[in-house]
PDB file of N, CA and C in Angstrom:
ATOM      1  N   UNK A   1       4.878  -8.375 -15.342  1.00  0.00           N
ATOM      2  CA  UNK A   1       4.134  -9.504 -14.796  1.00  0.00           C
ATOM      3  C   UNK A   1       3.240  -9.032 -13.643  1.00  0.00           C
ATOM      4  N   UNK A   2       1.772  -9.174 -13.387  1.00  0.00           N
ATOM      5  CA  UNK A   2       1.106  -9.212 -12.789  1.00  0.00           C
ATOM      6  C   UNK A   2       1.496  -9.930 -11.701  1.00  0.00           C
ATOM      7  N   UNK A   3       0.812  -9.467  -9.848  1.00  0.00           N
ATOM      8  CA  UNK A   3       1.230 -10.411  -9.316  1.00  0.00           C
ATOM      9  C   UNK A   3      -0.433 -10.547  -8.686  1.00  0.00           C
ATOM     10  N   UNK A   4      -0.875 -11.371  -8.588  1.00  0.00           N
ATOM     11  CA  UNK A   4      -2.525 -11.650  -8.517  1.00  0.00           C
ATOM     12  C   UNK A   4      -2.776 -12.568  -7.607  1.00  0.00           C
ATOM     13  N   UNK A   5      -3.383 -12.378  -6.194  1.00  0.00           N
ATOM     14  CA  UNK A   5      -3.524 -13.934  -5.597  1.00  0.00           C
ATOM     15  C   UNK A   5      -5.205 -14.238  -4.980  1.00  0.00           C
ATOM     16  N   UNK A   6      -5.693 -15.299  -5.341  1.00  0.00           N
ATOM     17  CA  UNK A   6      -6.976 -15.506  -5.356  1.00  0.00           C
ATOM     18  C   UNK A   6      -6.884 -15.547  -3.619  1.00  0.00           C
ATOM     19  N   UNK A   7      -8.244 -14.660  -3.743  1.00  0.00           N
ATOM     20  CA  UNK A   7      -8.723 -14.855  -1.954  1.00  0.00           C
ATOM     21  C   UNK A   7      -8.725 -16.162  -1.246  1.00  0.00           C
ATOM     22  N   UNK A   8      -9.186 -17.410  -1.852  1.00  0.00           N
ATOM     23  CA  UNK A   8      -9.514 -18.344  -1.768  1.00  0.00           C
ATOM     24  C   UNK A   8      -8.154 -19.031  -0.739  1.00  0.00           C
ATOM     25  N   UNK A   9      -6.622 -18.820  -1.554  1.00  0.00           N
ATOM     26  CA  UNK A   9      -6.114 -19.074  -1.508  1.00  0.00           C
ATOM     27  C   UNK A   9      -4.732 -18.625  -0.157  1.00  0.00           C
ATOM     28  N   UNK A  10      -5.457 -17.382   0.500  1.00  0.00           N
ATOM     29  CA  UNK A  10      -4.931 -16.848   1.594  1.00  0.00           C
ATOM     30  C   UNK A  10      -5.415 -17.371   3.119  1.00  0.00           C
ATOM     31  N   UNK A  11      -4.409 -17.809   3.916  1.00  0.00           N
ATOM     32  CA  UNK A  11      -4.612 -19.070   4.900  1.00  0.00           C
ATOM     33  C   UNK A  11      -5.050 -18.104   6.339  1.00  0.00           C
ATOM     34  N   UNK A  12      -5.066 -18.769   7.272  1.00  0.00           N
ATOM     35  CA  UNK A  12      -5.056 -17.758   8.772  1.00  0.00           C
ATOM     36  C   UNK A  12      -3.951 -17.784   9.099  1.00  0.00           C
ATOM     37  N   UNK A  13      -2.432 -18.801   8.534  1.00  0.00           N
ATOM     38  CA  UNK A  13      -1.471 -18.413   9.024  1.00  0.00           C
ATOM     39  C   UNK A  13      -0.837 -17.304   7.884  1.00  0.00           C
ATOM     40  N   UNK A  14      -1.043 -16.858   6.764  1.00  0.00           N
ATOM     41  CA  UNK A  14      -0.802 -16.135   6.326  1.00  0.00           C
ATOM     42  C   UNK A  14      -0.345 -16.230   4.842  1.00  0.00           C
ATOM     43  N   UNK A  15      -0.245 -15.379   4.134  1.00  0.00           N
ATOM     44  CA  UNK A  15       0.229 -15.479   2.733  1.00  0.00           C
ATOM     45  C   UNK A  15       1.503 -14.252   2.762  1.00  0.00           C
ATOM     46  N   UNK A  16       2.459 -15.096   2.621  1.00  0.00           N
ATOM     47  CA  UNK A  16       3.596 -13.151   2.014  1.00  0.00           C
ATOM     48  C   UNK A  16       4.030 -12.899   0.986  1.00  0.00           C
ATOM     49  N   UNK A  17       4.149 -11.840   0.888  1.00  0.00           N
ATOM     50  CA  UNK A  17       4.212 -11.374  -0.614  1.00  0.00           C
ATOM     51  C   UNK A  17       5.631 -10.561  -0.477  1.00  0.00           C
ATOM     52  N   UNK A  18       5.809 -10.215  -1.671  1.00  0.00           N
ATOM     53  CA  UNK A  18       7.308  -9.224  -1.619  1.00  0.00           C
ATOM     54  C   UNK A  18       7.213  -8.612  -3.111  1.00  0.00           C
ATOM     55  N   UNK A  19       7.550  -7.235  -3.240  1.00  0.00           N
ATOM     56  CA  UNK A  19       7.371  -7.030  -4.361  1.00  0.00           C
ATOM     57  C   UNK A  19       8.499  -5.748  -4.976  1.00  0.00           C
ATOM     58  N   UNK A  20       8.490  -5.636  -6.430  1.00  0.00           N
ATOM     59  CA  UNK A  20       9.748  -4.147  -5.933  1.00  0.00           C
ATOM     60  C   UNK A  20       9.637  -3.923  -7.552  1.00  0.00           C
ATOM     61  N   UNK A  21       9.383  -2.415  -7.664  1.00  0.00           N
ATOM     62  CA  UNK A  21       9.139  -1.569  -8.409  1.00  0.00           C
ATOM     63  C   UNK A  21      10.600  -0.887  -8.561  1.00  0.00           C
ATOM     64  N   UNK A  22      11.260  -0.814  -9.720  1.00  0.00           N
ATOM     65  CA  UNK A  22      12.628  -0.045  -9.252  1.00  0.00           C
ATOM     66  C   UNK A  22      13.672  -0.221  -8.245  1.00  0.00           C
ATOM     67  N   UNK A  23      13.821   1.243  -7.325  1.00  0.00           N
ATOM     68  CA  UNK A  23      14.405   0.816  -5.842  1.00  0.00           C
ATOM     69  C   UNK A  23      13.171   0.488  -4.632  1.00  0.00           C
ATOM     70  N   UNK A  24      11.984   0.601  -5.243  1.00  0.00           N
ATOM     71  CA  UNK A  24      11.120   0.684  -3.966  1.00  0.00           C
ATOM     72  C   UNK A  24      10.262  -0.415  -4.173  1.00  0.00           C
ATOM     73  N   UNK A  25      10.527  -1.036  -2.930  1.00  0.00           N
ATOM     74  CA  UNK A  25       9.706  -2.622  -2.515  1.00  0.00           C
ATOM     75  C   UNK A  25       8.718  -2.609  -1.434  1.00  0.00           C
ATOM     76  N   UNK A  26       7.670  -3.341  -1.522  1.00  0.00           N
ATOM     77  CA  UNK A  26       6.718  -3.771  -0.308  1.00  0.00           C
ATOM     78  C   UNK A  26       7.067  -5.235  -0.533  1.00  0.00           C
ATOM     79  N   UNK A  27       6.590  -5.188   1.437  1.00  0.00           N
ATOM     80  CA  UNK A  27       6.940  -6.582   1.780  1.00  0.00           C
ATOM     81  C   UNK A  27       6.121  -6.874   3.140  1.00  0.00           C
ATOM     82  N   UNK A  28       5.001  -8.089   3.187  1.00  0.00           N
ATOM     83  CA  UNK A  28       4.315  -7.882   4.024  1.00  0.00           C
ATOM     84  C   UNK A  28       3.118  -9.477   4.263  1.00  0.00           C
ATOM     85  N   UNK A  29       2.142  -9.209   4.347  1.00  0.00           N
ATOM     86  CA  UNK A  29       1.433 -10.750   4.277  1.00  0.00           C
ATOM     87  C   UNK A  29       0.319 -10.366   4.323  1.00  0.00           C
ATOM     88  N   UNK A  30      -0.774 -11.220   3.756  1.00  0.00           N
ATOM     89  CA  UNK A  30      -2.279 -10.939   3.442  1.00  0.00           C
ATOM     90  C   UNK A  30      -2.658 -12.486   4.620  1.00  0.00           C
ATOM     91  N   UNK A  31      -3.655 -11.972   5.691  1.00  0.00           N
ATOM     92  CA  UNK A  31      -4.327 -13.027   6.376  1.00  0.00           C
ATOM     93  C   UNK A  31      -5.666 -12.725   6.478  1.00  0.00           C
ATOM     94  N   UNK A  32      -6.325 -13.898   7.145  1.00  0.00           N
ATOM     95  CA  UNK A  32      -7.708 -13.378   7.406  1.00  0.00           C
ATOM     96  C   UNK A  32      -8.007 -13.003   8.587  1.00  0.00           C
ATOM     97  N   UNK A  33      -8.792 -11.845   8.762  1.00  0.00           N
ATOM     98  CA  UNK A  33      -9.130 -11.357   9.652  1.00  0.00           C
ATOM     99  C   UNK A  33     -10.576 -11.690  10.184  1.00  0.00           C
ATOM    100  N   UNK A  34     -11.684 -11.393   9.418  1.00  0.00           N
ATOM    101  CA  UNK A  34     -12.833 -11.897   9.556  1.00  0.00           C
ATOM    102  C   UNK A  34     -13.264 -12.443   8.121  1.00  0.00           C
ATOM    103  N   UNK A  35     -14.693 -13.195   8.765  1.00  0.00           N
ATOM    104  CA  UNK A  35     -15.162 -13.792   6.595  1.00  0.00           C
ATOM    105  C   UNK A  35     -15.422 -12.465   6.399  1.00  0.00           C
ATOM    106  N   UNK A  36     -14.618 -12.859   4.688  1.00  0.00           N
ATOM    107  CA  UNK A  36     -14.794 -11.847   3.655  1.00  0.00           C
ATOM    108  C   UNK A  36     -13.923 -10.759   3.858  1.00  0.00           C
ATOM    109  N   UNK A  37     -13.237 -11.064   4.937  1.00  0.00           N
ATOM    110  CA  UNK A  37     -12.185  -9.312   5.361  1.00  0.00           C
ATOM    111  C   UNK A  37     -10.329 -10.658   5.273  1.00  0.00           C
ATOM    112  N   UNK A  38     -10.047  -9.812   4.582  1.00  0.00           N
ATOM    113  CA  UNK A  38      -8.193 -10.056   4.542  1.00  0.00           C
ATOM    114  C   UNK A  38      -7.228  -9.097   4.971  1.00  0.00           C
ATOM    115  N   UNK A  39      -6.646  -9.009   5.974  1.00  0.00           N
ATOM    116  CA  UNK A  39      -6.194  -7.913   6.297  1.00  0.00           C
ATOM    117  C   UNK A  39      -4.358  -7.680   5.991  1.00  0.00           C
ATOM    118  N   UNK A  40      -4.245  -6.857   5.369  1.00  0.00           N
ATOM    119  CA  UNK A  40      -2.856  -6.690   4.637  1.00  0.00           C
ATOM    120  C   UNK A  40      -1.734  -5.688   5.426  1.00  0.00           C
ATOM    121  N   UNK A  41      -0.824  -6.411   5.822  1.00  0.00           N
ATOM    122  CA  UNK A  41       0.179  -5.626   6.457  1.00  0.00           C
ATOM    123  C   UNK A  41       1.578  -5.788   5.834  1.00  0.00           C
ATOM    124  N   UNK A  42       2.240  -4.999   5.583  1.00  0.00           N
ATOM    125  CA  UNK A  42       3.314  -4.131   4.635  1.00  0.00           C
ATOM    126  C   UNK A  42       3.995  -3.303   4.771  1.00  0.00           C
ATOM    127  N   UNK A  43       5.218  -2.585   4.491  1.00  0.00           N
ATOM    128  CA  UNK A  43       6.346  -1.822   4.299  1.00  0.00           C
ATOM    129  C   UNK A  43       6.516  -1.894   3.474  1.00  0.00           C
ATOM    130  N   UNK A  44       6.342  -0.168   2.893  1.00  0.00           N
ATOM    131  CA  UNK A  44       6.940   0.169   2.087  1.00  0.00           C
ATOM    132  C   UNK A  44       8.008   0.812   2.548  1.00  0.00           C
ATOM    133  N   UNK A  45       9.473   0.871   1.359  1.00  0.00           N
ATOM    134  CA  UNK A  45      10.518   0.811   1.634  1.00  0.00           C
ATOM    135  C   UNK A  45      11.496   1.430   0.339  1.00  0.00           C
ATOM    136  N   UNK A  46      12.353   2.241   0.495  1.00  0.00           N
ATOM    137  CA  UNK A  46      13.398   2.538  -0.437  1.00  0.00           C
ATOM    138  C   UNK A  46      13.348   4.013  -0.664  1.00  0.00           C
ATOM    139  N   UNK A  47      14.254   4.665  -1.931  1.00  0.00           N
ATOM    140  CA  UNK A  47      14.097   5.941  -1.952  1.00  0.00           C
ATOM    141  C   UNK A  47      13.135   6.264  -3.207  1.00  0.00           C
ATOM    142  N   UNK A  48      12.037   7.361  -2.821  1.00  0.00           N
ATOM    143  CA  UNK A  48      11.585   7.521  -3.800  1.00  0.00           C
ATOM    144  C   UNK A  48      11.166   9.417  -4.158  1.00  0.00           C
ATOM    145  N   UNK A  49      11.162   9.611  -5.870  1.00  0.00           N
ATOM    146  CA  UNK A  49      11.296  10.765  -5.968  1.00  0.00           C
ATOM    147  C   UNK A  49      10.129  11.810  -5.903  1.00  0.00           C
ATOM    148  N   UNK A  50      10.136  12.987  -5.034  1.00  0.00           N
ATOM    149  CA  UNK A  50       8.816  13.619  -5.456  1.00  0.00           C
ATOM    150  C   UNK A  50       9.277  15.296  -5.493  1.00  0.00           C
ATOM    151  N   UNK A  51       7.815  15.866  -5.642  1.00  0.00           N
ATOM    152  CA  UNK A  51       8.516  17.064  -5.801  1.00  0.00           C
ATOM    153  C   UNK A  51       7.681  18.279  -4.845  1.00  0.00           C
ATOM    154  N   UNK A  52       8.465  19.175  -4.308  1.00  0.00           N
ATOM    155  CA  UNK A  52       8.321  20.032  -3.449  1.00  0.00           C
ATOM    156  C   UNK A  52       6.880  20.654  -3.897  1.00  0.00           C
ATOM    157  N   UNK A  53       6.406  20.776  -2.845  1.00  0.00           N
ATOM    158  CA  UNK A  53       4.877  21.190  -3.071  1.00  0.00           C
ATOM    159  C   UNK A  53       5.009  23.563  -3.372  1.00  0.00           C
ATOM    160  N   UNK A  54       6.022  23.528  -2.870  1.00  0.00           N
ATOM    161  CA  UNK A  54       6.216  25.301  -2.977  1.00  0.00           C
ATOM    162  C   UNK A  54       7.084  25.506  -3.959  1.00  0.00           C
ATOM    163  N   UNK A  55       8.264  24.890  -4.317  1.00  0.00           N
ATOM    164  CA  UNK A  55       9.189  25.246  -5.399  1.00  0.00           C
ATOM    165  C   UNK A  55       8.754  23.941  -6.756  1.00  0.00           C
ATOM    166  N   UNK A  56       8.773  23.008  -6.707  1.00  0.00           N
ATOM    167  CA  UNK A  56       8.574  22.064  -7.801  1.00  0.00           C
ATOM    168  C   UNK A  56       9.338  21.418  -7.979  1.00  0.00           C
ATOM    169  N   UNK A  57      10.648  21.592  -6.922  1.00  0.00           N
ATOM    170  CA  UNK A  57      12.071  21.200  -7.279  1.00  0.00           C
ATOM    171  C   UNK A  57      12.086  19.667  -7.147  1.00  0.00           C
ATOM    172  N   UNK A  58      12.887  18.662  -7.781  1.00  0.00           N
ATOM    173  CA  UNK A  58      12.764  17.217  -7.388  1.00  0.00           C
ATOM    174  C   UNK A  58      13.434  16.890  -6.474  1.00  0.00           C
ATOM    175  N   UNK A  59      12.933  15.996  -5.744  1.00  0.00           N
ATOM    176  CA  UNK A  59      14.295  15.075  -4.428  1.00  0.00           C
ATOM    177  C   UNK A  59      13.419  14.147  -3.928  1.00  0.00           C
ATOM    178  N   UNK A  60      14.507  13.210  -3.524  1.00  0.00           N
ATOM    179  CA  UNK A  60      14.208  11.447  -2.975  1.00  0.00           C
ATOM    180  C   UNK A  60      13.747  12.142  -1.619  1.00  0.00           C
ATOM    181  N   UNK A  61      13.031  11.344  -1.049  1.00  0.00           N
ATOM    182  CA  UNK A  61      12.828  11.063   0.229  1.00  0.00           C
ATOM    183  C   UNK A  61      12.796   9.201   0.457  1.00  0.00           C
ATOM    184  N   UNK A  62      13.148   8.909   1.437  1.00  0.00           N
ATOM    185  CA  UNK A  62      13.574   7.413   1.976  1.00  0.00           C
ATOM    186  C   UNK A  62      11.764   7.037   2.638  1.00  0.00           C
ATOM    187  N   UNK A  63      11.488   5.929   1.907  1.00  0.00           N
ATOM    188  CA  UNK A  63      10.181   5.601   2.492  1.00  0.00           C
ATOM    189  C   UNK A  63      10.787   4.597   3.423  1.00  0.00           C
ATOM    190  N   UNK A  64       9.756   4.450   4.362  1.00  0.00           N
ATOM    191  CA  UNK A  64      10.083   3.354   5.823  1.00  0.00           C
ATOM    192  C   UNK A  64       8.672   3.700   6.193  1.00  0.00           C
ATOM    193  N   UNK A  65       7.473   3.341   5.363  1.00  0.00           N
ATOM    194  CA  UNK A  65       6.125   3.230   5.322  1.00  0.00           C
ATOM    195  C   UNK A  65       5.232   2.138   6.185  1.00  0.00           C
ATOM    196  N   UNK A  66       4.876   1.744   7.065  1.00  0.00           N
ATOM    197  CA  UNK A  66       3.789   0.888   7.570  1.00  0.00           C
ATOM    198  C   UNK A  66       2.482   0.878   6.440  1.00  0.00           C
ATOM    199  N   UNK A  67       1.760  -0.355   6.386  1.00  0.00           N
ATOM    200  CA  UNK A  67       0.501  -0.100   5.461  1.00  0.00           C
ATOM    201  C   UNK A  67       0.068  -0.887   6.019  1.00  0.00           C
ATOM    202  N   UNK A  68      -1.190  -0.922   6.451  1.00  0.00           N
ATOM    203  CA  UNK A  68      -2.376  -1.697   7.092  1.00  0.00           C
ATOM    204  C   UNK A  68      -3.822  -1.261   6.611  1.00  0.00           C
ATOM    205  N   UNK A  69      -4.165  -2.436   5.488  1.00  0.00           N
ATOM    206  CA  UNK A  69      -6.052  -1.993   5.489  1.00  0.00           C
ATOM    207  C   UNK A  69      -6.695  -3.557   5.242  1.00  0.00           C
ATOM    208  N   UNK A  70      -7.734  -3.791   5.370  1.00  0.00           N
ATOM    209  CA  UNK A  70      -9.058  -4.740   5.433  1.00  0.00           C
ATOM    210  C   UNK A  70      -9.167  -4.590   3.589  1.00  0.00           C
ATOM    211  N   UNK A  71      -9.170  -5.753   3.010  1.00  0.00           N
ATOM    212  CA  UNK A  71      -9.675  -6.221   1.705  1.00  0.00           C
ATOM    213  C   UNK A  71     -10.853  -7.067   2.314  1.00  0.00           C
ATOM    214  N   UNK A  72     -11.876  -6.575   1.276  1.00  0.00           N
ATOM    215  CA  UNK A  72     -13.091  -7.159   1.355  1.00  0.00           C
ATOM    216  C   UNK A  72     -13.420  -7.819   0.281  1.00  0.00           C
ATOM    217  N   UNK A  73     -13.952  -9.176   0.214  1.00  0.00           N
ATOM    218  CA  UNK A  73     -14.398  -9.722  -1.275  1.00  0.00           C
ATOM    219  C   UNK A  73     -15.493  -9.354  -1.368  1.00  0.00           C
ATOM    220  N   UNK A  74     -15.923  -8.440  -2.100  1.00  0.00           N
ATOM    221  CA  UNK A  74     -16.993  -7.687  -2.693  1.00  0.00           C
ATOM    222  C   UNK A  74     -17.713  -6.476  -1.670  1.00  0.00           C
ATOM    223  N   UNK A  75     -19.113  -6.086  -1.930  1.00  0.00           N
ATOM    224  CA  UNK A  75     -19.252  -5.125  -1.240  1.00  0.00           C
ATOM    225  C   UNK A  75     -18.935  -4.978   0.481  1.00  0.00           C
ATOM    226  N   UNK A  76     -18.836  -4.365   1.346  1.00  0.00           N
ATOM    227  CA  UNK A  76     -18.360  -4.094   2.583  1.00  0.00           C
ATOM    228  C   UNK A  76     -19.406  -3.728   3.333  1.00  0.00           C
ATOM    229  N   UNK A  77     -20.112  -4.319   3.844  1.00  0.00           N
ATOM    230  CA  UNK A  77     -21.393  -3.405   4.298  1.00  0.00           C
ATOM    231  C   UNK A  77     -21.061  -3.382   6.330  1.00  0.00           C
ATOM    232  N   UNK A  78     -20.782  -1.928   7.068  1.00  0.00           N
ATOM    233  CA  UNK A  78     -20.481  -2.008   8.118  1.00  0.00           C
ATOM    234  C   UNK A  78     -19.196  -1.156   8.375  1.00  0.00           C
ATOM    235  N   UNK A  79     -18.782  -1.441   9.422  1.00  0.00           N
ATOM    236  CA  UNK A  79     -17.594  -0.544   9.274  1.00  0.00           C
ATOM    237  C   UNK A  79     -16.545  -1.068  10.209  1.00  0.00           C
ATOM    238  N   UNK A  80     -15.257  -0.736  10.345  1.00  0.00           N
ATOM    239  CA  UNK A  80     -14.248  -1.219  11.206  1.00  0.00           C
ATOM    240  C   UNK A  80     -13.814  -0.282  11.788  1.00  0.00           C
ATOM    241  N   UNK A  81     -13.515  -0.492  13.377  1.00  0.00           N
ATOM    242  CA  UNK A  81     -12.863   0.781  14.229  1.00  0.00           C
ATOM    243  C   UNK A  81     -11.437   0.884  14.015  1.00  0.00           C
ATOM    244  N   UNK A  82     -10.771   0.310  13.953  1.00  0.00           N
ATOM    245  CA  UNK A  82      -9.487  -0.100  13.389  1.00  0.00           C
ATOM    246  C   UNK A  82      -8.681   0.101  12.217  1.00  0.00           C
ATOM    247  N   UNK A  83      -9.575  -0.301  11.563  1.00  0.00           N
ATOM    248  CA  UNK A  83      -8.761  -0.329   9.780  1.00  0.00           C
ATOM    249  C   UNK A  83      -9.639   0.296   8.581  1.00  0.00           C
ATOM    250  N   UNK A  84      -8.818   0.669   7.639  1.00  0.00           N
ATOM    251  CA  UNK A  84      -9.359   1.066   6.628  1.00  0.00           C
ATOM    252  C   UNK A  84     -10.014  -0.116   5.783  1.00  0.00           C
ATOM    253  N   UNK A  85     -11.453   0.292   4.994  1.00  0.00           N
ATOM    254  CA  UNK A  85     -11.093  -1.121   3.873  1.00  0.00           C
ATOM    255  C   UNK A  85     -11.361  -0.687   2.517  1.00  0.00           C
ATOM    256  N   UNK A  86     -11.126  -1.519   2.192  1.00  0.00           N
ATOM    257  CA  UNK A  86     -10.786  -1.515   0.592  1.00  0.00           C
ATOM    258  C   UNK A  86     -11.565  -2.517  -0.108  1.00  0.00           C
ATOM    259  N   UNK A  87     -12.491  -2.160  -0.836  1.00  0.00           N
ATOM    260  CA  UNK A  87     -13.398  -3.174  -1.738  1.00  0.00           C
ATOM    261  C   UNK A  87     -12.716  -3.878  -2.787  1.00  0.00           C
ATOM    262  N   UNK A  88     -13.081  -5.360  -2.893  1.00  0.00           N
ATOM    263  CA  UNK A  88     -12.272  -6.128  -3.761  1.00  0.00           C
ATOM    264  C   UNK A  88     -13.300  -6.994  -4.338  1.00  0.00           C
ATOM    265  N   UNK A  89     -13.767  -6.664  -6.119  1.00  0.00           N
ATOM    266  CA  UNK A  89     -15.004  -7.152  -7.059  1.00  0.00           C
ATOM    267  C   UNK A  89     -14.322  -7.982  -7.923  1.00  0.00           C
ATOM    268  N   UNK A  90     -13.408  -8.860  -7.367  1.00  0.00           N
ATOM    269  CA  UNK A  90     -12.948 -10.006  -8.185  1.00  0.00           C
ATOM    270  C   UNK A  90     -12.490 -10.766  -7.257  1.00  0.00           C
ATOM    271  N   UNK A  91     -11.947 -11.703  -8.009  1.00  0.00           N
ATOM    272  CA  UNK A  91     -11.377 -13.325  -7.033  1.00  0.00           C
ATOM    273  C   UNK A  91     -10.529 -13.246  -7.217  1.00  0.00           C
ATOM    274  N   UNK A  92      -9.620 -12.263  -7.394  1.00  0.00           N
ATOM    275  CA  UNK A  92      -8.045 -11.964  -7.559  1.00  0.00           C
ATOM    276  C   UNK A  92      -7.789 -10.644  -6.890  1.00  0.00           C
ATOM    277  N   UNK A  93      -6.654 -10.795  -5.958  1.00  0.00           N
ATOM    278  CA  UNK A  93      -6.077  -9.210  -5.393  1.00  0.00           C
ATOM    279  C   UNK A  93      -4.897  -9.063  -6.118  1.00  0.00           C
ATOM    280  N   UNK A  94      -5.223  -7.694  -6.960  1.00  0.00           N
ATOM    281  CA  UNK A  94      -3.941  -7.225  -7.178  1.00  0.00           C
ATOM    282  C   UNK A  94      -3.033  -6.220  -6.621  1.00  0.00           C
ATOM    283  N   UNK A  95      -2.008  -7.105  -6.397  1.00  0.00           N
ATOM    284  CA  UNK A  95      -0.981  -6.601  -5.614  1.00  0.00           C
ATOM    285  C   UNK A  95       0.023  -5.253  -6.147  1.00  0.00           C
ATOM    286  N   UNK A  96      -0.024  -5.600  -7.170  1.00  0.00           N
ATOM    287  CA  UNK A  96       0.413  -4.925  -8.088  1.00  0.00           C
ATOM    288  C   UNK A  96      -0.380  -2.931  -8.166  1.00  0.00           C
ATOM    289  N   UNK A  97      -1.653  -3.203  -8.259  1.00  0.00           N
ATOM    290  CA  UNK A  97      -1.981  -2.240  -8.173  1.00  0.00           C
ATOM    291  C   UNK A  97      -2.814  -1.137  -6.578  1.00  0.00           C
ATOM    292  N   UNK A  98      -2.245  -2.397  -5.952  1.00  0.00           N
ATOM    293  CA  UNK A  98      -1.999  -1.853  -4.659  1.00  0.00           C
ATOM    294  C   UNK A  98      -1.025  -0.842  -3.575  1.00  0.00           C
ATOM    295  N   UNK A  99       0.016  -1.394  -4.462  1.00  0.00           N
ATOM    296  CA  UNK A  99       1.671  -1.146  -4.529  1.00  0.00           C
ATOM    297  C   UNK A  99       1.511   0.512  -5.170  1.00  0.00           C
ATOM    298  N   UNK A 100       0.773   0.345  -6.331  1.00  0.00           N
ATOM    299  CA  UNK A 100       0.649   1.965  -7.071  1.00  0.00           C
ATOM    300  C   UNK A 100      -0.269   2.679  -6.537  1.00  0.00           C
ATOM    301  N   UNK A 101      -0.931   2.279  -5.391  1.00  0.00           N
ATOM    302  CA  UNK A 101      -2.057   3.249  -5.351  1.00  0.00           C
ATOM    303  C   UNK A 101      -1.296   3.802  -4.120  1.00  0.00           C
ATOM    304  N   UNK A 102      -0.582   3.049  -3.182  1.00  0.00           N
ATOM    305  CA  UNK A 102       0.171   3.717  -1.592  1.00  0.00           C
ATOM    306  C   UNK A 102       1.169   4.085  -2.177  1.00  0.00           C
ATOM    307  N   UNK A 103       1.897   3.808  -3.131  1.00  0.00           N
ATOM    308  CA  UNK A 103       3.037   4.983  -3.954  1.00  0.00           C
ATOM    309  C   UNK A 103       2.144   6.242  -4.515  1.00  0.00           C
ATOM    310  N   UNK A 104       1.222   6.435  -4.790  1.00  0.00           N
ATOM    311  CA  UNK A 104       0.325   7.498  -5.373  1.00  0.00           C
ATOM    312  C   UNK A 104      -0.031   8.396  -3.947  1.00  0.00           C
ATOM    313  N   UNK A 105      -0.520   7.959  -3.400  1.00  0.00           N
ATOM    314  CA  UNK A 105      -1.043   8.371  -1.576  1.00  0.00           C
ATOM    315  C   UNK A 105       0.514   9.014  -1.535  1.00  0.00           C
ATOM    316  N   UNK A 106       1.342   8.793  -1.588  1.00  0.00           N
ATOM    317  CA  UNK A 106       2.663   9.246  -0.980  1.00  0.00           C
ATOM    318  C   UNK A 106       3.150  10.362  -1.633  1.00  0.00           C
ATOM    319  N   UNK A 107       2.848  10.177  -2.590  1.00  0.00           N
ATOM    320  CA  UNK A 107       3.596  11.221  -3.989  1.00  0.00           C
ATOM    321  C   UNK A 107       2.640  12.326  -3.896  1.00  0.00           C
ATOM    322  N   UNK A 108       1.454  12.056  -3.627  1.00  0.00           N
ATOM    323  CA  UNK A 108       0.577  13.169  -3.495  1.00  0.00           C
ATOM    324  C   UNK A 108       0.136  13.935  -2.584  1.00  0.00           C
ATOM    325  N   UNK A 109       0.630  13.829  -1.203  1.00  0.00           N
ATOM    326  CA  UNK A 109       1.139  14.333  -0.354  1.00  0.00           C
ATOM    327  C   UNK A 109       1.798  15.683  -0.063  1.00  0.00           C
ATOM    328  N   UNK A 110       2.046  16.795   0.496  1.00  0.00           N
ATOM    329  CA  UNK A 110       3.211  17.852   0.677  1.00  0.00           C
ATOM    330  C   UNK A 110       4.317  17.578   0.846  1.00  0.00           C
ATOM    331  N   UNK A 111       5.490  17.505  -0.150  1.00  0.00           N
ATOM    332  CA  UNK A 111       6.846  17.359   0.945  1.00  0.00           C
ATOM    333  C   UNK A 111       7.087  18.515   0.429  1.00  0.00           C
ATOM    334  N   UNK A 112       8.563  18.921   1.433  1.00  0.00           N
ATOM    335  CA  UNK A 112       9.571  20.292   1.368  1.00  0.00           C
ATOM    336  C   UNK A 112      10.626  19.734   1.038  1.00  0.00           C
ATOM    337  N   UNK A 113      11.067  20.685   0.021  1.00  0.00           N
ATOM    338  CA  UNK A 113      12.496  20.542  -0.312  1.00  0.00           C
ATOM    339  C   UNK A 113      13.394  21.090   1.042  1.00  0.00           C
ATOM    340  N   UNK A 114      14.821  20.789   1.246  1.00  0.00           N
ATOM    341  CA  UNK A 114      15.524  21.694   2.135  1.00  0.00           C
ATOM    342  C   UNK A 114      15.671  23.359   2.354  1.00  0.00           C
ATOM    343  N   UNK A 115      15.462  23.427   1.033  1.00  0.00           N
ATOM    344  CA  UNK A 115      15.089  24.910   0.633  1.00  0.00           C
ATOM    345  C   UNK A 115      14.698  25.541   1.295  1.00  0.00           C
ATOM    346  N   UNK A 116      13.116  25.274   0.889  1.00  0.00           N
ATOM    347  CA  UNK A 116      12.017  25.988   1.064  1.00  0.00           C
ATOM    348  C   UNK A 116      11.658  25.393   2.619  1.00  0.00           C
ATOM    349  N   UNK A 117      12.623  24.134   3.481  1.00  0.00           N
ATOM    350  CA  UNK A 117      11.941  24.392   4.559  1.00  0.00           C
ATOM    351  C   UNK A 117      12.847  25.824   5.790  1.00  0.00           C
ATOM    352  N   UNK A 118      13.651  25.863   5.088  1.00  0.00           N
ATOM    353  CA  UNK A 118      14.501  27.099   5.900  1.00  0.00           C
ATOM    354  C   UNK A 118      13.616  28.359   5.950  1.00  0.00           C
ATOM    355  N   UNK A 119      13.702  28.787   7.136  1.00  0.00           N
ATOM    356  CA  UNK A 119      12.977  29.878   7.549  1.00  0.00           C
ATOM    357  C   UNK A 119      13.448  31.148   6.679  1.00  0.00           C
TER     358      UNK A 119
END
């Protein structure tokens, strides 16, 4: 199931969302920040698996993630000192594939196994 929520429909006191993939959940609220900017704040949370950037070996690491960026309904023209943003070319945010893109950012990352961080 898709989880999809029209811009339209996100207040100044806030919208929250909660969501959970497996063991790993975000949980957080979409408000407005300025017109046309929604600003999304979130934790990500739980254990998730990746693999050592020197050996290949697999292991969990425990996310306890902050996420903060600016959704824009449509193009973004300008910039923010503050926040990242993120272009949004529909009347629906998906949450869903938001969730996969800061699990992707994470996974793609360097971690060390215990291993390989021993001297």
């Amino acid at each position: 199931m898709k989880t999809r929520v029209p811009f339209r429909r996100v207040t100044r006191d806030g919208h929250p969302f909660a969501l959970k993939h497996g063991k790993i959940g975000i949980e957080g609220s979409l408000r407005w920040y300025r017109p046309k900017l929604l600003l999304l704040e979130a934790v990500l949370s739980g254990p998730l698996e990746v693999d050592c950037y020197r050996c290949g070996t697999s292991f969990a690491i425990m996310l306890d993630e902050k996420v903060e960026f600016l959704l824009s309904e449509g193009v973004f023209r300008g910039q923010d000192e503050e926040y990242d943003v993120v272009e949004v070319h529909e009347e629906l945010i998906d949450l869903d594939a938001v969730f996969d893109s800061e699990i992707a950012l994470i996974e793609s990352d360097y971690h060390s196994c215990e291993n390989c961080k021993q001297p």
